[in-house]
N, C-alpha and C. Protein backbone atom coordinates (compact mmCIF):
# COMPACT_ATOMS: atom_id res chain seq x y z
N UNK A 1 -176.82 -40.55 -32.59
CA UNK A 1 -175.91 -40.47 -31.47
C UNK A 1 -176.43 -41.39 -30.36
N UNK A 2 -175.69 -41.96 -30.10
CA UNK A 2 -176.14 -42.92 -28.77
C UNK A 2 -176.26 -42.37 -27.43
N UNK A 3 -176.74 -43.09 -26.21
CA UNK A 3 -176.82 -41.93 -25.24
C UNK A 3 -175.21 -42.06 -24.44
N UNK A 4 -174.45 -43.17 -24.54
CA UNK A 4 -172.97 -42.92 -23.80
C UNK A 4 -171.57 -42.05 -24.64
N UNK A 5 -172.36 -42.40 -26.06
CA UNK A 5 -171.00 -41.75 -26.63
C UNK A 5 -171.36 -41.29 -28.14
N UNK A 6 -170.93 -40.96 -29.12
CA UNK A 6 -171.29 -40.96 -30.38
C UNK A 6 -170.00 -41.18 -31.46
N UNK A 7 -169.86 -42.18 -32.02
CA UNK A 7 -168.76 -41.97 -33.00
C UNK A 7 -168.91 -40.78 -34.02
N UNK A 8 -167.57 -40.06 -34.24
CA UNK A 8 -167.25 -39.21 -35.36
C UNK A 8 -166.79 -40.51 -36.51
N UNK A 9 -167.45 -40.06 -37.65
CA UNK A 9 -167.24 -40.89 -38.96
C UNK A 9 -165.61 -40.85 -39.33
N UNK A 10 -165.22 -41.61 -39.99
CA UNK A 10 -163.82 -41.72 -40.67
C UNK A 10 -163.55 -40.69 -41.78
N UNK A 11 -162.88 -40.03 -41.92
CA UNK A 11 -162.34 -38.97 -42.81
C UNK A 11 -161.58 -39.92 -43.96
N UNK A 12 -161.74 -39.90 -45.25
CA UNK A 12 -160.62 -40.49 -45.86
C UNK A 12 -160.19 -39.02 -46.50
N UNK A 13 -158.56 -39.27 -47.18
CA UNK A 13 -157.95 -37.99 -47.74
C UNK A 13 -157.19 -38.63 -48.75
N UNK A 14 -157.17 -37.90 -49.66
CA UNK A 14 -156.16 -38.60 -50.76
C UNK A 14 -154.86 -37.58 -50.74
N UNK A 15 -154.27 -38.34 -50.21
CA UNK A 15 -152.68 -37.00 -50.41
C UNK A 15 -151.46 -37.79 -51.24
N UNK A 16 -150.05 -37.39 -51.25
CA UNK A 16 -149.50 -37.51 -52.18
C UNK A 16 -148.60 -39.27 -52.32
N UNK A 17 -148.71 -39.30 -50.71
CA UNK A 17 -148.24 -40.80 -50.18
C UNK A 17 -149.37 -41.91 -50.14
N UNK A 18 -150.29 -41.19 -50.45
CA UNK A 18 -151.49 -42.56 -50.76
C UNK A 18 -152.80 -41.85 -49.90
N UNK A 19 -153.63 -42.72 -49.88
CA UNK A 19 -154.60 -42.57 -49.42
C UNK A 19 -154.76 -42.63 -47.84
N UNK A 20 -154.82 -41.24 -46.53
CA UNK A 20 -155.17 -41.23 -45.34
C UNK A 20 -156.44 -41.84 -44.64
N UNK A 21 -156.71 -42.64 -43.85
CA UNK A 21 -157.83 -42.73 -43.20
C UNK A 21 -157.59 -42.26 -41.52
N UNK A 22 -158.49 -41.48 -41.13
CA UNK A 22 -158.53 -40.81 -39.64
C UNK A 22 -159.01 -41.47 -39.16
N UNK A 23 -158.47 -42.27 -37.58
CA UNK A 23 -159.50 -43.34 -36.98
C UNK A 23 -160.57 -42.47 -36.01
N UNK A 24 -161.44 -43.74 -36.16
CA UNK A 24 -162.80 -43.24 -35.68
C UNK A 24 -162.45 -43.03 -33.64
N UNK A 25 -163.14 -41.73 -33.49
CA UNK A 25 -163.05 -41.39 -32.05
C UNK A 25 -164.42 -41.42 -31.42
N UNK A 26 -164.44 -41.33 -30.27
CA UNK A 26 -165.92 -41.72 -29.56
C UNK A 26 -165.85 -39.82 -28.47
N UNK A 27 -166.97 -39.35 -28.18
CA UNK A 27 -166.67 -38.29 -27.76
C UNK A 27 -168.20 -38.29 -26.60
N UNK A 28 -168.06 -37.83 -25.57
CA UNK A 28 -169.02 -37.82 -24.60
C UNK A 28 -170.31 -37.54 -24.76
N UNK A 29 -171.73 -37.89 -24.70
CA UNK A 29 -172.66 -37.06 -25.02
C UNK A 29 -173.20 -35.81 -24.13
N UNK A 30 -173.85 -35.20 -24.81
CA UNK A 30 -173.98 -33.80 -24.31
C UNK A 30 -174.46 -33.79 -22.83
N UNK A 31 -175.41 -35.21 -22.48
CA UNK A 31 -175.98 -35.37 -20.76
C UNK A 31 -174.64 -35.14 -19.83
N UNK A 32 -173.62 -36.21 -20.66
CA UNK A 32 -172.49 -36.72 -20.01
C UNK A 32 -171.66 -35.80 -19.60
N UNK A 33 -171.55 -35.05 -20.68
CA UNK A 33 -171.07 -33.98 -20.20
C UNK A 33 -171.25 -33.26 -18.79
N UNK A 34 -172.54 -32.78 -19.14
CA UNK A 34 -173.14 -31.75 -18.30
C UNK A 34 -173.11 -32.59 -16.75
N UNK A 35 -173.43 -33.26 -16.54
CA UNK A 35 -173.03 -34.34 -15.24
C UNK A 35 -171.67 -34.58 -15.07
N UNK A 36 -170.69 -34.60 -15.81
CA UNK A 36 -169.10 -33.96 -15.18
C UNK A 36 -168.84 -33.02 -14.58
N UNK A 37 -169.45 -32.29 -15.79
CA UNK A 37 -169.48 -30.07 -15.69
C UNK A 37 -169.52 -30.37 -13.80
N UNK A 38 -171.04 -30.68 -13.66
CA UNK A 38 -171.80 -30.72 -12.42
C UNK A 38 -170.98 -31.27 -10.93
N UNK A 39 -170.58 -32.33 -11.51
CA UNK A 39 -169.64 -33.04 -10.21
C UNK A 39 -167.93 -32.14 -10.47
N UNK A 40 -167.59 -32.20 -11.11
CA UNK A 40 -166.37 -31.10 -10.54
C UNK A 40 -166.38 -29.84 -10.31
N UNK A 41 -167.85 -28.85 -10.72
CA UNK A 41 -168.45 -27.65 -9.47
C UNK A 41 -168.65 -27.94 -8.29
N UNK A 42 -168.99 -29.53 -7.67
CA UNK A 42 -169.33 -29.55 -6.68
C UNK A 42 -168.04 -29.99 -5.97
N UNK A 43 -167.17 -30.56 -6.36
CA UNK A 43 -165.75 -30.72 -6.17
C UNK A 43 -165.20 -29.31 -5.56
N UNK A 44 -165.33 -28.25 -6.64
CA UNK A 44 -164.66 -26.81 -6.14
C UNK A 44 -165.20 -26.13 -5.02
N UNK A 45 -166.99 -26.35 -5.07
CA UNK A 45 -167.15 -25.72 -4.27
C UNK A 45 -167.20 -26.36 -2.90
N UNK A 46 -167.48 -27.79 -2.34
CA UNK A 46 -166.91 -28.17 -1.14
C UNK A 46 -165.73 -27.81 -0.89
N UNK A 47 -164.45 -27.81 -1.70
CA UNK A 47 -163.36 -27.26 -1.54
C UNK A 47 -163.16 -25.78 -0.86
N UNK A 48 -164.15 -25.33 -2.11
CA UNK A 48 -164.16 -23.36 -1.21
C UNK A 48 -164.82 -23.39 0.21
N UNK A 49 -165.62 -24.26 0.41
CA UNK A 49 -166.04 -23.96 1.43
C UNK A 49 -165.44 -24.65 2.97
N UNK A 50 -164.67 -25.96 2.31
CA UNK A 50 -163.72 -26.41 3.79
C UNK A 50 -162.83 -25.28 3.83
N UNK A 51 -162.23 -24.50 2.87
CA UNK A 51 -161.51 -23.52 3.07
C UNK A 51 -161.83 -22.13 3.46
N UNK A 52 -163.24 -22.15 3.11
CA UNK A 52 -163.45 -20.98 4.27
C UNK A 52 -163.89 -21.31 5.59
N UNK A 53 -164.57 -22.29 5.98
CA UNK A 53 -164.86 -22.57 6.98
C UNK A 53 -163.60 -22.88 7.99
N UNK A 54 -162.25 -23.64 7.46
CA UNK A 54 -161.18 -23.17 8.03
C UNK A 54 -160.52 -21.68 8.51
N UNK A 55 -160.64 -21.00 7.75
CA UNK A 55 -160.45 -19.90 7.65
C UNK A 55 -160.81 -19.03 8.82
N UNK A 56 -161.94 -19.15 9.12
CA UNK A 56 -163.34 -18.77 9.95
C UNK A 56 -162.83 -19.68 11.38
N UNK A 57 -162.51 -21.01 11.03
CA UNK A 57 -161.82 -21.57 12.63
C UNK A 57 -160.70 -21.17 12.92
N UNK A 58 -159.86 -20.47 12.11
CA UNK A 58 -158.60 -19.87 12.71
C UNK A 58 -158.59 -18.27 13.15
N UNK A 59 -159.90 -17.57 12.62
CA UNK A 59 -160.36 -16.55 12.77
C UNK A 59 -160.45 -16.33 14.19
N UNK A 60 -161.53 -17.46 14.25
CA UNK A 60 -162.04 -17.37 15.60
C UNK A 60 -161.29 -17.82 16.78
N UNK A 61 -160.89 -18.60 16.57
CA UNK A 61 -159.01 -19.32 17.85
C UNK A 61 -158.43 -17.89 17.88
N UNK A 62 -157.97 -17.41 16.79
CA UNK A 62 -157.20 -15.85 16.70
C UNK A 62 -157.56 -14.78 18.15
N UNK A 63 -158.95 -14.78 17.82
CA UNK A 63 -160.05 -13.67 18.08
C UNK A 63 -160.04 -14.00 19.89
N UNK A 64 -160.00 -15.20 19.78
CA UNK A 64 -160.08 -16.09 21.56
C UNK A 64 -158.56 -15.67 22.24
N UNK A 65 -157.64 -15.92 21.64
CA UNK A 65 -156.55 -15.44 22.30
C UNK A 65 -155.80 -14.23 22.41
N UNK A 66 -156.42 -13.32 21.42
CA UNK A 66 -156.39 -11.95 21.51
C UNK A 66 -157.64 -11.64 23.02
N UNK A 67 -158.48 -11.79 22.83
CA UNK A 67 -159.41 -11.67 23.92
C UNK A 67 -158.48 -12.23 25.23
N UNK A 68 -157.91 -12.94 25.42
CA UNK A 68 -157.29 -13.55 26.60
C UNK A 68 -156.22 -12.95 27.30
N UNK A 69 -155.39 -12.36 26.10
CA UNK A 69 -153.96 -11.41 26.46
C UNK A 69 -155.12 -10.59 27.04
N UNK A 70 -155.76 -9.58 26.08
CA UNK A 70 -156.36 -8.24 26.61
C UNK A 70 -156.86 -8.51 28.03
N UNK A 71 -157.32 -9.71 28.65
CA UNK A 71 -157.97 -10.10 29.82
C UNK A 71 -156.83 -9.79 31.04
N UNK A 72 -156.09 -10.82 30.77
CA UNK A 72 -154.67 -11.03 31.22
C UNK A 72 -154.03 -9.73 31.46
N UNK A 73 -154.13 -8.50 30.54
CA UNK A 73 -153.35 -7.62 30.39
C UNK A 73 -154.13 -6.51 31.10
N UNK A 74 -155.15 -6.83 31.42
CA UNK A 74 -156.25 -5.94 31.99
C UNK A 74 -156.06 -5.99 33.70
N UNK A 75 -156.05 -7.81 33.91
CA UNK A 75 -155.94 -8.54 35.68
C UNK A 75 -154.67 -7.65 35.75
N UNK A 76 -153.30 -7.82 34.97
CA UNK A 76 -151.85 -7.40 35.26
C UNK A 76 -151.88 -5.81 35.50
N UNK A 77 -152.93 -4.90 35.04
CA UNK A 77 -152.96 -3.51 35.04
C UNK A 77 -152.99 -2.79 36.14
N UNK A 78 -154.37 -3.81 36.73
CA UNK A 78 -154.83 -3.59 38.05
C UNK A 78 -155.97 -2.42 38.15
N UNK A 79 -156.60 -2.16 38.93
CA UNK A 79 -157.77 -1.15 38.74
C UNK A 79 -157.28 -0.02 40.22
N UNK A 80 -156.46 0.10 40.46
CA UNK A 80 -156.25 1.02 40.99
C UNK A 80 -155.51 2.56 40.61
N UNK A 81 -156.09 3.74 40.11
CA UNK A 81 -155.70 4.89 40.07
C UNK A 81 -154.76 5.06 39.45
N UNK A 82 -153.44 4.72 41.06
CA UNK A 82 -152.52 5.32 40.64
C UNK A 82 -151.65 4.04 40.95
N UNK A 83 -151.95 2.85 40.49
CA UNK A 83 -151.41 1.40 40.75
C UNK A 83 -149.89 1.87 39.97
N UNK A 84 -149.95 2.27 38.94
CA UNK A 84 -148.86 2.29 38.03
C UNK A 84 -147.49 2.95 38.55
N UNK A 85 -147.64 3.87 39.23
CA UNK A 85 -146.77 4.49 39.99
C UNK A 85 -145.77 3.60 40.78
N UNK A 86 -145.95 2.35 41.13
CA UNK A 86 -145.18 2.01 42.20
C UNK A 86 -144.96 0.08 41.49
N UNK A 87 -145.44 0.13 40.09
CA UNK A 87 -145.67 -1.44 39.34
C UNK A 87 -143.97 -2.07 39.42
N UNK A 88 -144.26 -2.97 39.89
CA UNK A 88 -142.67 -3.71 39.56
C UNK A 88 -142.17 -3.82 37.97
N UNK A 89 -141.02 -4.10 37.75
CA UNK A 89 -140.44 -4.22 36.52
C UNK A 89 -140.98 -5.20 35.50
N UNK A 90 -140.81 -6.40 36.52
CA UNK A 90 -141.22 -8.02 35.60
C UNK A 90 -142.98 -7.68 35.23
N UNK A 91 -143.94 -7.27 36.27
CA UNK A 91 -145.42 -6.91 36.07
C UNK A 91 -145.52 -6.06 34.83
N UNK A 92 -144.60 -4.79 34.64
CA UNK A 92 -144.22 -4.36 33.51
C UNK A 92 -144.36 -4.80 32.62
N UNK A 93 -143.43 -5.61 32.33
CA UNK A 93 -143.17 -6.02 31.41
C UNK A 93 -143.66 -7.31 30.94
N UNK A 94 -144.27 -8.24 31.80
CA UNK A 94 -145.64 -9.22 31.45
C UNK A 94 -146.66 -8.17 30.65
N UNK A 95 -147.04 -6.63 31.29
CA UNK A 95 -147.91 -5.99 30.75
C UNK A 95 -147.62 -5.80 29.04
N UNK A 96 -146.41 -5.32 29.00
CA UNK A 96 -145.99 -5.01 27.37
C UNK A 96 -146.17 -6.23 26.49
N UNK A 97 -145.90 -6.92 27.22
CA UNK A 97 -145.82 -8.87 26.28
C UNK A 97 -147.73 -8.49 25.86
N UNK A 98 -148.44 -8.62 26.46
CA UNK A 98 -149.65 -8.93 26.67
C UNK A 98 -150.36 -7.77 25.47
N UNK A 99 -149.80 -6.59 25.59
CA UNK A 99 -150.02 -5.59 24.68
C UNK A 99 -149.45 -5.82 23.27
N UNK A 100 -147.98 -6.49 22.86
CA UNK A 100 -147.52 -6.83 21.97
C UNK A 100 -148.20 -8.36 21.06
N UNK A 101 -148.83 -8.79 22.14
CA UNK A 101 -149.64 -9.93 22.08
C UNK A 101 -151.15 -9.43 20.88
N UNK A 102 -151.78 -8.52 22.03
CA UNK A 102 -152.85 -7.97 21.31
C UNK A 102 -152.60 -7.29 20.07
N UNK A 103 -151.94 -6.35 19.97
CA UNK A 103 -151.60 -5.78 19.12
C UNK A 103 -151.27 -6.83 17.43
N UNK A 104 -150.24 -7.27 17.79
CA UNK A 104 -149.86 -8.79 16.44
C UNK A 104 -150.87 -9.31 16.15
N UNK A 105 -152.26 -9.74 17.24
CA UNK A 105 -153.62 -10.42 16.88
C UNK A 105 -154.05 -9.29 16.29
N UNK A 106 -154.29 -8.25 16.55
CA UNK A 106 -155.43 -7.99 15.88
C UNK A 106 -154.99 -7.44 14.62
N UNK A 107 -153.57 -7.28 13.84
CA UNK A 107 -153.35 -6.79 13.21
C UNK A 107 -153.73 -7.84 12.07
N UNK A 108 -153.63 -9.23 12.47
CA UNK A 108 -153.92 -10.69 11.89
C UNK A 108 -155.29 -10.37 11.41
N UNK A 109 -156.67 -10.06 12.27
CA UNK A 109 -157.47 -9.93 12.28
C UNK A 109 -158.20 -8.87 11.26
């Protein structure tokens, strides 16, 4: 066997239309192989890993703007007692956005 390839021998066959000959094929050697095998694991796994590492950057953008409503939704709350009692409509209802906000993130999450 050579080290790039190895020919398979010629088959002859005697059948009823005459005599078959199988042409000769060349087939990878076993190194060659294994150094394909090798580079298209490493193919998949850079692949798995831009894709998790994407994954992980949309995680984290996610995670940042959920954190931001809740911030937002916290300033809009106000820290007074009994602030709520007397909250305008639109403040309201910026508040619910901000809650509907959090809520959709983290369900992502």
């Amino acid at each position: 066997m050579t080290p790039a390839s190895a020919k398979v021998s010629c088959a002859i066959a005697l059948t009823q239309q005459g005599l078959k000959v199988a042409r000769t094929f060349r087939v990878r050697s076993r190194d060659r192989d294994i150094k394909t095998d090798q580079e298209r694991f490493q193919v998949i796994n850079l692949t798995i890993g831009a894709v998790a590492d994407s994954i992980r950057h949309e995680k984290d953008a996610l995670q940042v703007r959920v954190n931001e409503a809740r911030d937002l939704a916290s300033l809009a709350a106000g820290t007074g007692v009994d602030e709520y009692l007397d909250r305008e409509s639109e403040e309201l209802a910026r508040i619910r956005e901000y809650e509907r906000l959090m809520v959709q993130g983290d369900s992502c999450l």
